[in-house]
N, C-alpha and C. Protein backbone atom coordinates (compact mmCIF):
# COMPACT_ATOMS: atom_id res chain seq x y z
N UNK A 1 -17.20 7.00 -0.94
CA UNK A 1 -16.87 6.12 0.15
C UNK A 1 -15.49 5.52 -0.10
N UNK A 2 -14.67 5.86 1.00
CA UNK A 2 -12.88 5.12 1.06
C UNK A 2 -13.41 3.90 1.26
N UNK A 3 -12.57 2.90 0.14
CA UNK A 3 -12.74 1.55 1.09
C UNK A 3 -11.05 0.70 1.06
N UNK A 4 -10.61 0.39 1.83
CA UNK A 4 -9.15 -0.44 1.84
C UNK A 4 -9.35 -1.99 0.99
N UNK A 5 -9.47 -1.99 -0.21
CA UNK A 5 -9.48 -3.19 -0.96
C UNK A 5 -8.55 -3.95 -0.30
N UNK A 6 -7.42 -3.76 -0.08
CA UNK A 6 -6.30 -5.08 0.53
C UNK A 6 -5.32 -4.24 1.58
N UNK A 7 -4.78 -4.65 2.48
CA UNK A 7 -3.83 -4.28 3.10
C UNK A 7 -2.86 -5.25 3.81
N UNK A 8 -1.67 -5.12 3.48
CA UNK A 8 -0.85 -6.00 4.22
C UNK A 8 0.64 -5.56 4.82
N UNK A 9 0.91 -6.12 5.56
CA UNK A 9 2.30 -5.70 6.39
C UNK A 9 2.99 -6.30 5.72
N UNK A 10 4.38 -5.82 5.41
CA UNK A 10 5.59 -6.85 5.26
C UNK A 10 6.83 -5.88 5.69
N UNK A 11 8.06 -7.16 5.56
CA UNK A 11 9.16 -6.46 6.31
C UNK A 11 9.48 -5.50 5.24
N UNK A 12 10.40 -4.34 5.08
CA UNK A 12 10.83 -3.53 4.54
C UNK A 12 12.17 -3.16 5.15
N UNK A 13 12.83 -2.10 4.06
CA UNK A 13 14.06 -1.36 3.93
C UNK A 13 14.34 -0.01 3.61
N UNK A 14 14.11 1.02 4.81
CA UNK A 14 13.92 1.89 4.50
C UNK A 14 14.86 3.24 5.45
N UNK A 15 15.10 4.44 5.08
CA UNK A 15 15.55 5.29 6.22
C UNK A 15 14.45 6.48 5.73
N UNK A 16 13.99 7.00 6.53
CA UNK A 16 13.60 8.58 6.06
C UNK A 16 13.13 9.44 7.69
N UNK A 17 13.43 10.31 7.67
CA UNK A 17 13.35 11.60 8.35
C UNK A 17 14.32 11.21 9.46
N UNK A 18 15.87 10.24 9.29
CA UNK A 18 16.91 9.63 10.03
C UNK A 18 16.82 8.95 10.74
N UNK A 19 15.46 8.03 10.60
CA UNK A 19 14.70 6.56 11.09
C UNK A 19 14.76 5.58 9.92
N UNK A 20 15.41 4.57 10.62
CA UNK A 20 15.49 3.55 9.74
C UNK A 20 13.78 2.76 10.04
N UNK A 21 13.23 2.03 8.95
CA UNK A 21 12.45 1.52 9.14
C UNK A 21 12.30 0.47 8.29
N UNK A 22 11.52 -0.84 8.98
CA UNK A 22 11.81 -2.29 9.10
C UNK A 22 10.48 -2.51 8.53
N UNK A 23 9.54 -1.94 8.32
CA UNK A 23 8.33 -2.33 8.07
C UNK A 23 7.51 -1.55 7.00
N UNK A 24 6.66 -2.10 6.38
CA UNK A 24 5.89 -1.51 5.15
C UNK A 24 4.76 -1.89 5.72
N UNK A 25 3.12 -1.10 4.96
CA UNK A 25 1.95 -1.17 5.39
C UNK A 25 1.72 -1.06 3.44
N UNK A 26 1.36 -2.30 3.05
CA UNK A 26 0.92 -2.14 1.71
C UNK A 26 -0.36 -2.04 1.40
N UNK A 27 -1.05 -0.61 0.57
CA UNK A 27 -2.97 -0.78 0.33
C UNK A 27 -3.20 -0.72 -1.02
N UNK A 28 -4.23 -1.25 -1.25
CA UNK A 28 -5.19 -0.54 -2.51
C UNK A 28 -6.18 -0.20 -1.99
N UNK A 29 -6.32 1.26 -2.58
CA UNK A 29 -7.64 1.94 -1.76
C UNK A 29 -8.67 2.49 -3.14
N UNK A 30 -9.88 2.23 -2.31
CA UNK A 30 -10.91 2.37 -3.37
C UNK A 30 -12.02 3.63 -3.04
N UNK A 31 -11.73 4.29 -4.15
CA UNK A 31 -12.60 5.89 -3.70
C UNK A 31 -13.85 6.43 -4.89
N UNK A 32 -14.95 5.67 -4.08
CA UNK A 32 -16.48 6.27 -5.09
C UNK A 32 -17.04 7.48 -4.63
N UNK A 33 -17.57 8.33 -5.78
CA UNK A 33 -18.37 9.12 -5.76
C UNK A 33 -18.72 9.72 -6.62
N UNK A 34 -20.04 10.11 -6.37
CA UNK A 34 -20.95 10.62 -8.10
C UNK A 34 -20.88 10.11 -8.93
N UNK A 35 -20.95 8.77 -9.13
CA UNK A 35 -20.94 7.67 -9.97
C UNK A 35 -19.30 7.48 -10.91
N UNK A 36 -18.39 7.57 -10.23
CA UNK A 36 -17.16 7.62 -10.54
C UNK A 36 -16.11 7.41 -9.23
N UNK A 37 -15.46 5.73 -9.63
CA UNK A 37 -14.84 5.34 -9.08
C UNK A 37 -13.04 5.14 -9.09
N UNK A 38 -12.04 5.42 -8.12
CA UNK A 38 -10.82 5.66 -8.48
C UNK A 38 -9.94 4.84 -7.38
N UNK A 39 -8.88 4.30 -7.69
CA UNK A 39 -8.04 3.29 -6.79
C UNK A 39 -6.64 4.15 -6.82
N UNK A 40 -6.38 3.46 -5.84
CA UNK A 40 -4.84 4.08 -5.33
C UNK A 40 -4.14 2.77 -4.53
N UNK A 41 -2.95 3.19 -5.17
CA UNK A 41 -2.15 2.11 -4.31
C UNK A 41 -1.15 2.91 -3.69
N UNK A 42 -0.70 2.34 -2.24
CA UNK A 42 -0.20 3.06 -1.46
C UNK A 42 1.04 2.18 -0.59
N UNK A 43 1.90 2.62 -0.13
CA UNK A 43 2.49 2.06 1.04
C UNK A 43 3.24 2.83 1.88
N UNK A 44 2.96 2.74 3.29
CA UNK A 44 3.90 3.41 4.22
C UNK A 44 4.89 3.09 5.11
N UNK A 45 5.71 3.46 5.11
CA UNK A 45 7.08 2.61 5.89
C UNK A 45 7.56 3.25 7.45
N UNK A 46 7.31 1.94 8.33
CA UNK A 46 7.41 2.57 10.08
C UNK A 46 8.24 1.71 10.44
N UNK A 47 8.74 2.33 11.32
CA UNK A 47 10.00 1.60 12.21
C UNK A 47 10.00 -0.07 12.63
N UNK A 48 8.69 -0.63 13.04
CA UNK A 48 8.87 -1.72 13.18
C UNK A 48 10.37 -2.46 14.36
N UNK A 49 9.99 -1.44 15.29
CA UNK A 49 11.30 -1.76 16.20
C UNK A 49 10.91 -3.34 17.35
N UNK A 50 9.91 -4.12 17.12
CA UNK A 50 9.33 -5.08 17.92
C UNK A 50 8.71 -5.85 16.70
N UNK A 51 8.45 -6.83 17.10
CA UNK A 51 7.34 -8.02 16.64
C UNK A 51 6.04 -7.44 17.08
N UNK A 52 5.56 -6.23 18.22
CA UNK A 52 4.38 -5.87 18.12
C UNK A 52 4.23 -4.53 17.25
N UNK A 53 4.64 -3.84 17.26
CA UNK A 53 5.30 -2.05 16.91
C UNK A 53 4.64 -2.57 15.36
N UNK A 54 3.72 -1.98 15.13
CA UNK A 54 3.04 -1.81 14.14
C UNK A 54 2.00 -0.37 13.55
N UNK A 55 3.11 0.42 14.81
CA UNK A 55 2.45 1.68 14.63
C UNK A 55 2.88 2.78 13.57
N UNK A 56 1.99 2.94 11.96
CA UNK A 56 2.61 3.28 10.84
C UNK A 56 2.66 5.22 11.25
N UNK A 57 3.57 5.24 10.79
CA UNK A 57 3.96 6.61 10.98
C UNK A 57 3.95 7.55 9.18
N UNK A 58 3.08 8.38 9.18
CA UNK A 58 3.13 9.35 8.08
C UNK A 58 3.84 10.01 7.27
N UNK A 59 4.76 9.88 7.67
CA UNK A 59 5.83 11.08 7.44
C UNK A 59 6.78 10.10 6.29
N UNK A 60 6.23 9.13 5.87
CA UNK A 60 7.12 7.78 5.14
C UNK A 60 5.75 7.25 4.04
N UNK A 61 4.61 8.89 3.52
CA UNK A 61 3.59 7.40 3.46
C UNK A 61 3.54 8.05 2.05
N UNK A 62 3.40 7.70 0.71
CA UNK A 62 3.35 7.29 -0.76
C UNK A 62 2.22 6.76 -1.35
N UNK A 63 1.43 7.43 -2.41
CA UNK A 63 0.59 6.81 -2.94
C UNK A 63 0.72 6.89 -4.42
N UNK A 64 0.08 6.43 -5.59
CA UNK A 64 0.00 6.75 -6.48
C UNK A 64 -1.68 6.23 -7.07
N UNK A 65 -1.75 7.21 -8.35
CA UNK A 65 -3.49 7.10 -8.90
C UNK A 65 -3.19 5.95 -9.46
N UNK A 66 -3.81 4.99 -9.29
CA UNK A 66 -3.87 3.58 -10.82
C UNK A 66 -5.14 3.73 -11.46
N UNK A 67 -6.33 4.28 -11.28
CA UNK A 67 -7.48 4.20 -12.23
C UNK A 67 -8.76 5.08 -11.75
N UNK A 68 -9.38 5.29 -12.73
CA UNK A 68 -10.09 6.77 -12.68
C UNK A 68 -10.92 6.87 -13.43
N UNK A 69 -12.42 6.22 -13.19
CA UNK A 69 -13.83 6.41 -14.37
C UNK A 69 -14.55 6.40 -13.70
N UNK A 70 -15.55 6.96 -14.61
CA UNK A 70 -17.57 6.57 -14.66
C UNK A 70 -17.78 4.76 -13.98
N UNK A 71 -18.06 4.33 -13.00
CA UNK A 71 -18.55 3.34 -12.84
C UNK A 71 -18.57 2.69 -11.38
N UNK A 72 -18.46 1.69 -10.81
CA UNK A 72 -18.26 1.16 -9.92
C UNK A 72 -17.24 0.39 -9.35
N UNK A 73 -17.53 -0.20 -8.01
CA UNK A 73 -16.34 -1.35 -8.07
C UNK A 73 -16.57 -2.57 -8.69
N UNK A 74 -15.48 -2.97 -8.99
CA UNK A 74 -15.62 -4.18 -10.46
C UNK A 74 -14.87 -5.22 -9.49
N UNK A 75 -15.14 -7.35 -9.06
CA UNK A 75 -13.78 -7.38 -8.76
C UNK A 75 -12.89 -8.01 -9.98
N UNK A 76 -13.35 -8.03 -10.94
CA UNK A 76 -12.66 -8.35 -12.18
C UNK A 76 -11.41 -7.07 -12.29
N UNK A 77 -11.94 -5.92 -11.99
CA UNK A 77 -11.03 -4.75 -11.63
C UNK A 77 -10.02 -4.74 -10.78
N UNK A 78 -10.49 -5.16 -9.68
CA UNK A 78 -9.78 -5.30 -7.99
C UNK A 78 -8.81 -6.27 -8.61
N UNK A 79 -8.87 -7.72 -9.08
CA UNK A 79 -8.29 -8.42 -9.64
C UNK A 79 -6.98 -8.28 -10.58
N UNK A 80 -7.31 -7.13 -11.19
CA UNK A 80 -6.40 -6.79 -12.31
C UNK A 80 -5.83 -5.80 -11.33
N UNK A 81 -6.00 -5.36 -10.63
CA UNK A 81 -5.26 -3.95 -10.22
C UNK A 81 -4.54 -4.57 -9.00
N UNK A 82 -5.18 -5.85 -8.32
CA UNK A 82 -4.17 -6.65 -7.48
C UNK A 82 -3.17 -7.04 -8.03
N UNK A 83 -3.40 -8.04 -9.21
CA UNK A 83 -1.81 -8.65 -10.01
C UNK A 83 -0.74 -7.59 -10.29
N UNK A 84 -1.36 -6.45 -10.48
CA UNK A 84 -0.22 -4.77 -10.96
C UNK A 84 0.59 -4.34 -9.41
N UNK A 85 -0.34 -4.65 -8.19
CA UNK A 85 0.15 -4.10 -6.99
C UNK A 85 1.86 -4.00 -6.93
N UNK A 86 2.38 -5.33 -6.32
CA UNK A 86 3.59 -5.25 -6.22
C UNK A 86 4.56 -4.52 -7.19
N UNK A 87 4.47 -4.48 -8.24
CA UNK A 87 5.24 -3.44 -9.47
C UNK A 87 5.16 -2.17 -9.04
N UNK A 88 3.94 -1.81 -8.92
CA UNK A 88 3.07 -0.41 -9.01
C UNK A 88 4.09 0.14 -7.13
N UNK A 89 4.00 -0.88 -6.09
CA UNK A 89 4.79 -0.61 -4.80
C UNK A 89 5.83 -0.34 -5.18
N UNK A 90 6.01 -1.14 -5.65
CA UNK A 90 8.38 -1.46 -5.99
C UNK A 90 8.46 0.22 -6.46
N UNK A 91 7.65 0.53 -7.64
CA UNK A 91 8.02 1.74 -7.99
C UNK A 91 7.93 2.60 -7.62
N UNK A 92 6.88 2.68 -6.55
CA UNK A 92 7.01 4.07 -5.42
C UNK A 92 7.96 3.70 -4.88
N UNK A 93 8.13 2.57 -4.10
CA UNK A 93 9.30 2.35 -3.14
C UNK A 93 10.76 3.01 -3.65
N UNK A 94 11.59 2.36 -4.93
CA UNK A 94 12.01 2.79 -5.16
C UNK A 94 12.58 4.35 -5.66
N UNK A 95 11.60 5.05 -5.64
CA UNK A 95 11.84 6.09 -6.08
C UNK A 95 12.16 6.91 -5.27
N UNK A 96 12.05 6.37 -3.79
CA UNK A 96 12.64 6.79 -2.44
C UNK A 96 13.54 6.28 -1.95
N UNK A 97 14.10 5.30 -2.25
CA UNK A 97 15.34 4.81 -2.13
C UNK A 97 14.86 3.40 -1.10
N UNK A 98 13.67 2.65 -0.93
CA UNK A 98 13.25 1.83 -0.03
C UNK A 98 13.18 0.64 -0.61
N UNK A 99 12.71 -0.61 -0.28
CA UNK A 99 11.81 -1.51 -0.71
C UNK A 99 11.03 -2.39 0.39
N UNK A 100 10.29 -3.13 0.09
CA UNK A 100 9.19 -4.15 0.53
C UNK A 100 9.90 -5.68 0.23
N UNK A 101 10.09 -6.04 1.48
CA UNK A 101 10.17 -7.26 1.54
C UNK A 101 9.30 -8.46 1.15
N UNK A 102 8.77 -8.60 0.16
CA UNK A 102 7.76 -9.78 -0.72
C UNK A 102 7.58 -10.83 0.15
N UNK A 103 8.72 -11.40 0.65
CA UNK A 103 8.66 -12.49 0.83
C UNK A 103 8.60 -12.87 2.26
N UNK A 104 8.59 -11.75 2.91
CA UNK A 104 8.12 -11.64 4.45
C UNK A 104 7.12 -10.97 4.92
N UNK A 105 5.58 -11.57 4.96
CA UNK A 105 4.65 -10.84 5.36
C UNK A 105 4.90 -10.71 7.02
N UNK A 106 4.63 -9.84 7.47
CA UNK A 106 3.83 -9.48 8.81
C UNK A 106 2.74 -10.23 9.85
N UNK A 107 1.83 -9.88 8.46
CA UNK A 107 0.78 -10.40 8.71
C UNK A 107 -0.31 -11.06 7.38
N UNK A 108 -1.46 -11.91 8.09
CA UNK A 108 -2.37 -11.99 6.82
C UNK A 108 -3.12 -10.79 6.06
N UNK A 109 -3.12 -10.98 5.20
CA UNK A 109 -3.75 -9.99 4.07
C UNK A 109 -5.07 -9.94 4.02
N UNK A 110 -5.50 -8.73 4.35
CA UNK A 110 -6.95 -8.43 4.64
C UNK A 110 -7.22 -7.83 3.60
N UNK A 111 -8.73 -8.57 2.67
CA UNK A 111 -9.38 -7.51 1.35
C UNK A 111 -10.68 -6.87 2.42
N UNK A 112 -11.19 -5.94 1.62
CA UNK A 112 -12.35 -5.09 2.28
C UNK A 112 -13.35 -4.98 1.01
């Protein structure tokens, strides 16, 4: 079962496929099965051409594995793998030449 542990909007800095884009969609996603549970953190970057335009587009979207065992969801886990988020973003981001605006959410931050 996918589950979206957190997701949040913030402004961003980005160009790719010769679209600039203004906006980030930041997740931790949580993936069980057969008694083995695995998280991913992710973010995707969309144009953001409005204050409504919140429509994330694929073609900009990045994930990476952060953890991978025998067990369940923990939120002592969720916890620890929240405080790592922003690092764990920056470094996908960067590695595309983008970043995430920290200090300008979107919106409120939804856990699941």
């Amino acid at each position: 079962m996918v589950i979206n542990v957190y997701s949040q909007y913030f402004k961003a800095q980005a160009t790719f496929s010769g679209v600039e884009r203004r906006g980030a969609l930041v997740l931790l996603i949580s993936d069980s099965e057969a008694g083995t549970i695995s998280y991913k953190v992710a973010v995707s970057f969309f144009p953001h051409r409005d204050p409504e335009d919140f429509s994330v587009s694929y073609d900009a979207y990045f994930e990476k594995d952060v953890y991978h065992a025998p067990g369940r969801r923990s939120k002592k886990r969720e916890a620890a793998l929240l405080g790592s988020l922003r690092s764990e973003v920056d470094a996908l981001a960067s590695e595309h030449d983008a970043c995430v605006d920290w200090e300008h959410p979107l919106n409120e931050a939804r856990m699941g």
